[in-house]
PDB file of N, CA and C in Angstrom:
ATOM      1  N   UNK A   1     -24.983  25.505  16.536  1.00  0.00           N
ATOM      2  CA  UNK A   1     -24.225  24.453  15.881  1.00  0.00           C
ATOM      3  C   UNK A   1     -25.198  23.421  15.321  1.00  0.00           C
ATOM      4  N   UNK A   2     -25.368  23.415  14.174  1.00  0.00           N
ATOM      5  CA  UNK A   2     -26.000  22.021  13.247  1.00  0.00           C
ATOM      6  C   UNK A   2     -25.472  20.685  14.068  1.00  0.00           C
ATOM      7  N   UNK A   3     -26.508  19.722  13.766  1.00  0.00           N
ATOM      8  CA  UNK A   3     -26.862  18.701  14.418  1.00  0.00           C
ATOM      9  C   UNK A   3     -26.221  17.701  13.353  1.00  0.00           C
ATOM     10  N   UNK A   4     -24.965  17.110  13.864  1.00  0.00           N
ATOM     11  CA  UNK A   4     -24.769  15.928  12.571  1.00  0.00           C
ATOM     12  C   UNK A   4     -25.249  14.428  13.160  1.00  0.00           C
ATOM     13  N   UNK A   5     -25.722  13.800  11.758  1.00  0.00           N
ATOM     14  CA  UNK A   5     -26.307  12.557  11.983  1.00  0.00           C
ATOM     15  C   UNK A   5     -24.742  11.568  12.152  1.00  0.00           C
ATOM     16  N   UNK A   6     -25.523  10.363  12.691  1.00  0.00           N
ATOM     17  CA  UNK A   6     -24.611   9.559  12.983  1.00  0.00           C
ATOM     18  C   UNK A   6     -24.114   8.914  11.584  1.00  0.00           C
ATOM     19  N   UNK A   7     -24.730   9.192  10.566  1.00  0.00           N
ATOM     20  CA  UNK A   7     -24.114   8.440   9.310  1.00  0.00           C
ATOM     21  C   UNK A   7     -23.339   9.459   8.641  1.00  0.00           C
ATOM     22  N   UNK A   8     -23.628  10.739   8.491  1.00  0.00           N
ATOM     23  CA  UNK A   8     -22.376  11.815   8.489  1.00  0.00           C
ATOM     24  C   UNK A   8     -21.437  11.295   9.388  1.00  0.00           C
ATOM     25  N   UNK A   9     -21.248  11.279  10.704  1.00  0.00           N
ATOM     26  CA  UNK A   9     -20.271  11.107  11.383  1.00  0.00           C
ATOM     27  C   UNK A   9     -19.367  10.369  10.924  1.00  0.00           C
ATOM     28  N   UNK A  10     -19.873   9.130  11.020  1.00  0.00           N
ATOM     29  CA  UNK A  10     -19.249   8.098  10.239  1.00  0.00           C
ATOM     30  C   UNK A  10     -18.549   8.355   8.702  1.00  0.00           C
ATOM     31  N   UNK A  11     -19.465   8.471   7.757  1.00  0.00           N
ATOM     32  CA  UNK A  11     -18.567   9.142   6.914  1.00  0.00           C
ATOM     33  C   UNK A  11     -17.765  10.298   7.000  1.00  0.00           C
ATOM     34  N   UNK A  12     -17.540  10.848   7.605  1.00  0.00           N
ATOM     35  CA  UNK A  12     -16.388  12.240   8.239  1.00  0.00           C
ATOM     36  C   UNK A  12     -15.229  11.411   8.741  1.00  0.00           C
ATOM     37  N   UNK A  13     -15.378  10.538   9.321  1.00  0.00           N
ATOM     38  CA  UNK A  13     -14.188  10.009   9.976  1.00  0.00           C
ATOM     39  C   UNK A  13     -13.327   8.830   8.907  1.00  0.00           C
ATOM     40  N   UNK A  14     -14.232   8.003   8.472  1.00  0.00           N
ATOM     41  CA  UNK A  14     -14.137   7.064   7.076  1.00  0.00           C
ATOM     42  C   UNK A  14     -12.991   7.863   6.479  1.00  0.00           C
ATOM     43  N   UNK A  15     -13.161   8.795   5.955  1.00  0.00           N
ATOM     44  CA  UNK A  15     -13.231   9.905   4.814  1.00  0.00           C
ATOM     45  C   UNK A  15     -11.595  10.171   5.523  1.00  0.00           C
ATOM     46  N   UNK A  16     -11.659  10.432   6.768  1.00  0.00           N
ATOM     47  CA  UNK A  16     -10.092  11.074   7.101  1.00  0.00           C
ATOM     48  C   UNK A  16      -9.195  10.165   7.203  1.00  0.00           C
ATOM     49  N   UNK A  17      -9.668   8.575   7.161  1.00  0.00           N
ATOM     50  CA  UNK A  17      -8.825   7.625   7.311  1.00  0.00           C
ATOM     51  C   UNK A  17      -7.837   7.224   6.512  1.00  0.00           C
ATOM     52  N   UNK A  18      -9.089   6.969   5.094  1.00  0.00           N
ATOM     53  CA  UNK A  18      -8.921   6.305   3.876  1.00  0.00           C
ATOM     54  C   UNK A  18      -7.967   6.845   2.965  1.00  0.00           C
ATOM     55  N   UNK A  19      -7.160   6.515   1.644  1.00  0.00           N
ATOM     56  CA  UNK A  19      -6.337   6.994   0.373  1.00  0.00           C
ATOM     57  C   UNK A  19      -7.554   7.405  -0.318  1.00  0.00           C
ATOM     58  N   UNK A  20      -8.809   6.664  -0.770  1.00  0.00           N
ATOM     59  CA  UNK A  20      -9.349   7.369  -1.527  1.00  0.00           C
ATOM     60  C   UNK A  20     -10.875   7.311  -0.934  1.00  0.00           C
ATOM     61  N   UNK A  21     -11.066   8.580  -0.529  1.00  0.00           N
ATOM     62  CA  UNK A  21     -12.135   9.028   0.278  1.00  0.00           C
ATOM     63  C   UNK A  21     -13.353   8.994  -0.463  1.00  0.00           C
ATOM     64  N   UNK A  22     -13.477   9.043  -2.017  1.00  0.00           N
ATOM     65  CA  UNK A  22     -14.063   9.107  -2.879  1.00  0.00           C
ATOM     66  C   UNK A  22     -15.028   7.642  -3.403  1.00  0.00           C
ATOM     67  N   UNK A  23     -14.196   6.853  -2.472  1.00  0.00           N
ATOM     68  CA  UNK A  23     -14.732   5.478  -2.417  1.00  0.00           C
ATOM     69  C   UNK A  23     -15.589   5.229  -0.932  1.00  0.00           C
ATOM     70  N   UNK A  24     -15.722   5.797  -0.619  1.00  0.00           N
ATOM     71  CA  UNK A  24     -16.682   5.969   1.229  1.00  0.00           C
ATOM     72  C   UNK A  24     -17.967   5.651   0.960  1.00  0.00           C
ATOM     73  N   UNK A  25     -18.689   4.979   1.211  1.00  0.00           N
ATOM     74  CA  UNK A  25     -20.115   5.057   1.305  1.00  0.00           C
ATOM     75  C   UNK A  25     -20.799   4.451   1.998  1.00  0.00           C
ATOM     76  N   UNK A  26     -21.523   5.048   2.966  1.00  0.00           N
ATOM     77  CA  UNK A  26     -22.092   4.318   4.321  1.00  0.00           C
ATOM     78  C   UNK A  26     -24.059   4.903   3.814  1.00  0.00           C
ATOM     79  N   UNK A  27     -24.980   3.332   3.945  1.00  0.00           N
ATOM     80  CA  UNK A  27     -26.046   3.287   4.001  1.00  0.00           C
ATOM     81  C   UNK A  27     -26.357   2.972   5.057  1.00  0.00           C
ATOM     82  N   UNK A  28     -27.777   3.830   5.184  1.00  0.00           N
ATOM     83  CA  UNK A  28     -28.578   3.368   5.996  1.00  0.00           C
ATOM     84  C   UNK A  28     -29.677   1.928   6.320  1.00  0.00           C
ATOM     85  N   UNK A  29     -29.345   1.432   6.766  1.00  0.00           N
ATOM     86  CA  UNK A  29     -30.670   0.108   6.705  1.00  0.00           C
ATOM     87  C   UNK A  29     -30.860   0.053   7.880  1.00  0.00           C
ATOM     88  N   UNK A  30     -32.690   0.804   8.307  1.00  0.00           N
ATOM     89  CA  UNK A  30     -33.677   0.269   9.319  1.00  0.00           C
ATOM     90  C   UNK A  30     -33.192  -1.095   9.333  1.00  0.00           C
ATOM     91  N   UNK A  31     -33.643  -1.377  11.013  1.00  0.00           N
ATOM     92  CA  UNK A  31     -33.920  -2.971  11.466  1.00  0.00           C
ATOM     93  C   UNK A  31     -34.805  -3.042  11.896  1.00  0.00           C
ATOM     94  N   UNK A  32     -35.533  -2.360  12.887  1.00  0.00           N
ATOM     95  CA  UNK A  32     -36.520  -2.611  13.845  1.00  0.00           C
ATOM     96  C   UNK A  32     -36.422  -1.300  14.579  1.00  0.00           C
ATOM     97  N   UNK A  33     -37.183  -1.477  15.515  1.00  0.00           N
ATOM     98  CA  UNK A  33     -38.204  -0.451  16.466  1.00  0.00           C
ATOM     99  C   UNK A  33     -36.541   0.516  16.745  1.00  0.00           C
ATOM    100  N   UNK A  34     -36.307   1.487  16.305  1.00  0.00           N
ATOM    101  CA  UNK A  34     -35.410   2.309  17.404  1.00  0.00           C
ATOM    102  C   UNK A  34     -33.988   1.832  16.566  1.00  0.00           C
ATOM    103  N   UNK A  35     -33.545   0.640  15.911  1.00  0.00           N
ATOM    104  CA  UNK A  35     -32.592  -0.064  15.477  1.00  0.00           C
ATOM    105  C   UNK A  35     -31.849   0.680  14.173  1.00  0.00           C
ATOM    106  N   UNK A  36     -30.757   1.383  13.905  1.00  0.00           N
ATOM    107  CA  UNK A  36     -30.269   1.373  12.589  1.00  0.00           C
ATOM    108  C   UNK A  36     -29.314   0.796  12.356  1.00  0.00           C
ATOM    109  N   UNK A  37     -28.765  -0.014  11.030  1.00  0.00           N
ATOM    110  CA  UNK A  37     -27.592  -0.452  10.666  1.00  0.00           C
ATOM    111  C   UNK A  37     -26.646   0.423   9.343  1.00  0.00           C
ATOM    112  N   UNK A  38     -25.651   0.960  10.366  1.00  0.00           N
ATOM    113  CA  UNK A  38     -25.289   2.022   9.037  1.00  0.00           C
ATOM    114  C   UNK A  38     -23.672   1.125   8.469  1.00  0.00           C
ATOM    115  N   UNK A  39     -24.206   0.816   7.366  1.00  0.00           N
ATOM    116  CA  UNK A  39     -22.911  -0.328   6.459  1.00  0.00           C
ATOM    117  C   UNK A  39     -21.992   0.888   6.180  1.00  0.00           C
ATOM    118  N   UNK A  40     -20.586   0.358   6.209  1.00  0.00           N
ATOM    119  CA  UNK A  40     -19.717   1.222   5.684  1.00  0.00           C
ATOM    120  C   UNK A  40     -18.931   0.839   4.852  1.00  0.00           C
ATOM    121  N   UNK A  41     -18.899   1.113   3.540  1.00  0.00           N
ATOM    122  CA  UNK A  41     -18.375   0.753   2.223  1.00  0.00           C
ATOM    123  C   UNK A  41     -16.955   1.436   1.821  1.00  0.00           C
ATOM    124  N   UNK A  42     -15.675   0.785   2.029  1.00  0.00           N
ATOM    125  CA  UNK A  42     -14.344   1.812   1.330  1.00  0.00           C
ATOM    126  C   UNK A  42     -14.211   0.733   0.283  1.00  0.00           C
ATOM    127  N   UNK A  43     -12.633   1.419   0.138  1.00  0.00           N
ATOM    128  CA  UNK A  43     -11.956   0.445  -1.422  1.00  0.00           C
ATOM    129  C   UNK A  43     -11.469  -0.428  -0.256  1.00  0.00           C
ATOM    130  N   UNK A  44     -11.169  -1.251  -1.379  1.00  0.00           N
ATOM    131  CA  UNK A  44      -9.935  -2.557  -0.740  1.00  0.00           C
ATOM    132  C   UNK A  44      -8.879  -2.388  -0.364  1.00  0.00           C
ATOM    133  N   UNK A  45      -8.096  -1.156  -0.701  1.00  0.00           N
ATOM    134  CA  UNK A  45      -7.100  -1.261  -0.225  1.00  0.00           C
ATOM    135  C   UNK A  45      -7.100  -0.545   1.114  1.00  0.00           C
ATOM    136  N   UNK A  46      -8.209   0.192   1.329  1.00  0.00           N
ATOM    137  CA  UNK A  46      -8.559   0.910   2.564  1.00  0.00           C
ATOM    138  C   UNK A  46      -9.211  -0.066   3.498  1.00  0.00           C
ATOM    139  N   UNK A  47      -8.927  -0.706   3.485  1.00  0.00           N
ATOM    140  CA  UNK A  47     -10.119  -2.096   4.527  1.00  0.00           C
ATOM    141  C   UNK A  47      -9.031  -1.800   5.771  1.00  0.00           C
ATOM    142  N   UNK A  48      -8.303  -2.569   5.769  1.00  0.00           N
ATOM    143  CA  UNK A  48      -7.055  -2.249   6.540  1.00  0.00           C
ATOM    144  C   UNK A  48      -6.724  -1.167   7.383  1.00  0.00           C
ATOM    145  N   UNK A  49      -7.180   0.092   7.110  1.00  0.00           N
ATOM    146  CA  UNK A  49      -7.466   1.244   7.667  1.00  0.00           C
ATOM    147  C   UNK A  49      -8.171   1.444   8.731  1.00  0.00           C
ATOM    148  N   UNK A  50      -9.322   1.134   8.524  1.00  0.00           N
ATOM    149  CA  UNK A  50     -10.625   1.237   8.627  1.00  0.00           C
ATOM    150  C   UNK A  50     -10.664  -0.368   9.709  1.00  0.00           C
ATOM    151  N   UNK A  51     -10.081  -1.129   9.435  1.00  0.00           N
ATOM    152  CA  UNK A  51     -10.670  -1.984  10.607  1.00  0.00           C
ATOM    153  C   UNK A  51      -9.597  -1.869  11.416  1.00  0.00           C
ATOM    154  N   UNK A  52      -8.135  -1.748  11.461  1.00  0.00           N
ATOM    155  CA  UNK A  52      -6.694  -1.626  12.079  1.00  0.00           C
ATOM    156  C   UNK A  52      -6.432  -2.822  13.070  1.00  0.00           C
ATOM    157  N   UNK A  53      -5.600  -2.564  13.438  1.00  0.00           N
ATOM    158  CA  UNK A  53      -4.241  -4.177  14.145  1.00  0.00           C
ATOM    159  C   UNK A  53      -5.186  -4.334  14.973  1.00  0.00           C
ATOM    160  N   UNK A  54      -6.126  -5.485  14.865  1.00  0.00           N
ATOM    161  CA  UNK A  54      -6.789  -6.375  15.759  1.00  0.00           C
ATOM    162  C   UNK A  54      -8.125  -5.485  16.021  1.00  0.00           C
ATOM    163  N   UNK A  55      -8.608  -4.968  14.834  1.00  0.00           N
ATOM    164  CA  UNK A  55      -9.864  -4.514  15.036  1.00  0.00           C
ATOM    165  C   UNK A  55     -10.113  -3.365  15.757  1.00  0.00           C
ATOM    166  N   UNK A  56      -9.011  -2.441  16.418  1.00  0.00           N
ATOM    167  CA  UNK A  56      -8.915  -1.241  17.055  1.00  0.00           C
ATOM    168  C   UNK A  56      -9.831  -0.059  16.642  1.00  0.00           C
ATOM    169  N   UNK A  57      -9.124   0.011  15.362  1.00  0.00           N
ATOM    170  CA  UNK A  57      -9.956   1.414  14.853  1.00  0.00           C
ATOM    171  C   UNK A  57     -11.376   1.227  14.407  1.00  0.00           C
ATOM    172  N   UNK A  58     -11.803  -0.012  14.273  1.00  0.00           N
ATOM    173  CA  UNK A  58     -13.448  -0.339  13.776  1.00  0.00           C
ATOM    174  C   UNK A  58     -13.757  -0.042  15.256  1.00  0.00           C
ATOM    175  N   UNK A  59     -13.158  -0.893  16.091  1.00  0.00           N
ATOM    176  CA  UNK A  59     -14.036  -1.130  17.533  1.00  0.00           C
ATOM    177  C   UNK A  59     -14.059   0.907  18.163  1.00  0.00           C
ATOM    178  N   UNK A  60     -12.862   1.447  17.672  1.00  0.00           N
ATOM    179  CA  UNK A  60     -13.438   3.125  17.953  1.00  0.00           C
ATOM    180  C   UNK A  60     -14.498   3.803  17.018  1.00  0.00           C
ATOM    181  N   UNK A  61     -14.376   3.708  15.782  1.00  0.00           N
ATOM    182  CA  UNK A  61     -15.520   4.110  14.716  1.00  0.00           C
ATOM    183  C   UNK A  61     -16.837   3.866  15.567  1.00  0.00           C
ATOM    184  N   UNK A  62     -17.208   2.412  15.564  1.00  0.00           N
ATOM    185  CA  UNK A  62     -18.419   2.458  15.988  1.00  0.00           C
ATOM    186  C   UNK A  62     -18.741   2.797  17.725  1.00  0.00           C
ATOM    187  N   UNK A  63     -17.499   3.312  18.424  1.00  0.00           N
ATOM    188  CA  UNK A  63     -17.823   3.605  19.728  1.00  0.00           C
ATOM    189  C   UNK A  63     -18.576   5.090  19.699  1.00  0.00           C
ATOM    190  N   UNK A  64     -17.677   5.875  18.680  1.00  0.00           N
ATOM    191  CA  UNK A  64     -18.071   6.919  18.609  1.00  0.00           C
ATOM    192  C   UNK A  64     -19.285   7.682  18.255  1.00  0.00           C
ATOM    193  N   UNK A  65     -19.486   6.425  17.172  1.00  0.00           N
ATOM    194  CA  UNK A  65     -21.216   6.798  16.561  1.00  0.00           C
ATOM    195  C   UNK A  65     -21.723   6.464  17.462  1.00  0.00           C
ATOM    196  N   UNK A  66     -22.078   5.349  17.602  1.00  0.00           N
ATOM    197  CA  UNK A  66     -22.830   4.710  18.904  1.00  0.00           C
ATOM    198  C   UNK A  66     -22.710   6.494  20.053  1.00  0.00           C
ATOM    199  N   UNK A  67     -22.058   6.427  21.009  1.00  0.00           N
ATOM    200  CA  UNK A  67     -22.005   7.899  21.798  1.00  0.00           C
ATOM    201  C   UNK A  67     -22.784   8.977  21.216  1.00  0.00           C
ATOM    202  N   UNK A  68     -22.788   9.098  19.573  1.00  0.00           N
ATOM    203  CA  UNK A  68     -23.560  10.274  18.938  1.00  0.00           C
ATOM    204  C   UNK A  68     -24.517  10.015  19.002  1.00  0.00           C
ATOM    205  N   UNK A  69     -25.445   8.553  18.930  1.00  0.00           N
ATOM    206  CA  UNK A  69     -26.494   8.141  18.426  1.00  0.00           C
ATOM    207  C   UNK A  69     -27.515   8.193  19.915  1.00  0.00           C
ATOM    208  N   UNK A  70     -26.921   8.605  21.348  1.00  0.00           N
ATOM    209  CA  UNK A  70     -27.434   8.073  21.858  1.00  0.00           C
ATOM    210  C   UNK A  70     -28.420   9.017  22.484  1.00  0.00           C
ATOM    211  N   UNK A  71     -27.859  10.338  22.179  1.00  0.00           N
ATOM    212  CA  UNK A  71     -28.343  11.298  22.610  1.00  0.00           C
ATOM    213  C   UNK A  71     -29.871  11.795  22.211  1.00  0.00           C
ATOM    214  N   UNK A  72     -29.950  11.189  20.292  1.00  0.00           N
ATOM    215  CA  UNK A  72     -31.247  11.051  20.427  1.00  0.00           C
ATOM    216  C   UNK A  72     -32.338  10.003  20.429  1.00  0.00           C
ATOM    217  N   UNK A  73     -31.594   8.516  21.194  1.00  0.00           N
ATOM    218  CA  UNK A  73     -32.694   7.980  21.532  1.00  0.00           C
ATOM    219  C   UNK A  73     -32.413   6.745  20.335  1.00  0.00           C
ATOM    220  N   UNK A  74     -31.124   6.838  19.707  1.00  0.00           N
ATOM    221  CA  UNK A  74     -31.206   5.513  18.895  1.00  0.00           C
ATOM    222  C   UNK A  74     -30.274   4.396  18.911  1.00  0.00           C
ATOM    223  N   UNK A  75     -30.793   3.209  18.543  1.00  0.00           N
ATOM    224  CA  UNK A  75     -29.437   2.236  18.327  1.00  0.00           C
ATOM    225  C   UNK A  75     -28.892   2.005  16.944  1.00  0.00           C
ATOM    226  N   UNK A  76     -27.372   2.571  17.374  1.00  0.00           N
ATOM    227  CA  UNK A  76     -26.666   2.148  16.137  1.00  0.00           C
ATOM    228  C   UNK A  76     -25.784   1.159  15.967  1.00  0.00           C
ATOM    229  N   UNK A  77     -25.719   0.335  14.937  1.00  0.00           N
ATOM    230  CA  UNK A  77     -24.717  -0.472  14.770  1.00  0.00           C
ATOM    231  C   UNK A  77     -24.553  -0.320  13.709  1.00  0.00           C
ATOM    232  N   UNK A  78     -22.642  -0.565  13.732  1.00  0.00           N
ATOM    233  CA  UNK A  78     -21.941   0.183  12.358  1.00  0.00           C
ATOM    234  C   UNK A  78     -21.450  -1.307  11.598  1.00  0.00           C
ATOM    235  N   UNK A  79     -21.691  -1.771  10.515  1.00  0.00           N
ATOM    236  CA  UNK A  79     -21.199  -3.045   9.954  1.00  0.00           C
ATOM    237  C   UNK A  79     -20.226  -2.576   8.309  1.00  0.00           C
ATOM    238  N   UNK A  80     -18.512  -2.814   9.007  1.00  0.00           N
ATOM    239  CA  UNK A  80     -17.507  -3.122   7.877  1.00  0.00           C
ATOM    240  C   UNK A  80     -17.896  -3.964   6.960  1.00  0.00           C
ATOM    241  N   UNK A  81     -18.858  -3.024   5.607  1.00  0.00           N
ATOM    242  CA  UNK A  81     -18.595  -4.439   4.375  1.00  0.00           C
ATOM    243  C   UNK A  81     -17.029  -4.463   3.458  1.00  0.00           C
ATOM    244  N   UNK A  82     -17.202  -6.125   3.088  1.00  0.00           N
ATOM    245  CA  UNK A  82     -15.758  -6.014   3.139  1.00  0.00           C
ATOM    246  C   UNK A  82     -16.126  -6.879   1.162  1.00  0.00           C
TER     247      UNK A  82
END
């Protein structure tokens, strides 16, 4: 089984949330030693989705990467641009 990165992940799940998936785009930006910040970019009308009633579904998105990320040794943090 292929090894998916945590910014695939993220976009895989983005992607199943959203109306238009075609608008998804999550970068990578190094921070420091071990540190990544992977931004996640939808449409506007998908914000709502993507963060859900009181921040639910953001606070699972990034639980999940985070769990993927850890296995090899990295820190991730996932940041909703809005």
């Amino acid at each position: 089984m292929a090894e998916v990165t945590p910014a695939a992940l993220l976009d895989l799940l983005a992607r199943s949330l959203v109306d238009e998936p075609d608008q998804v785009q999550v970068t990578e930006v190094p921070e420091g030693e071990g540190e990544l910040v992977l931004e996640l970019e939808v449409a506007e009308d998908d914000l709502g989705r993507v963060i859900g009633r009181g921040g639910r579904v953001a606070n699972a998105l990034r639980s999940v990467v985070r769990a993927s990320a850890t296995q090899s040794g990295q820190r991730i943090l996932v940041d909703i641009l809005d």
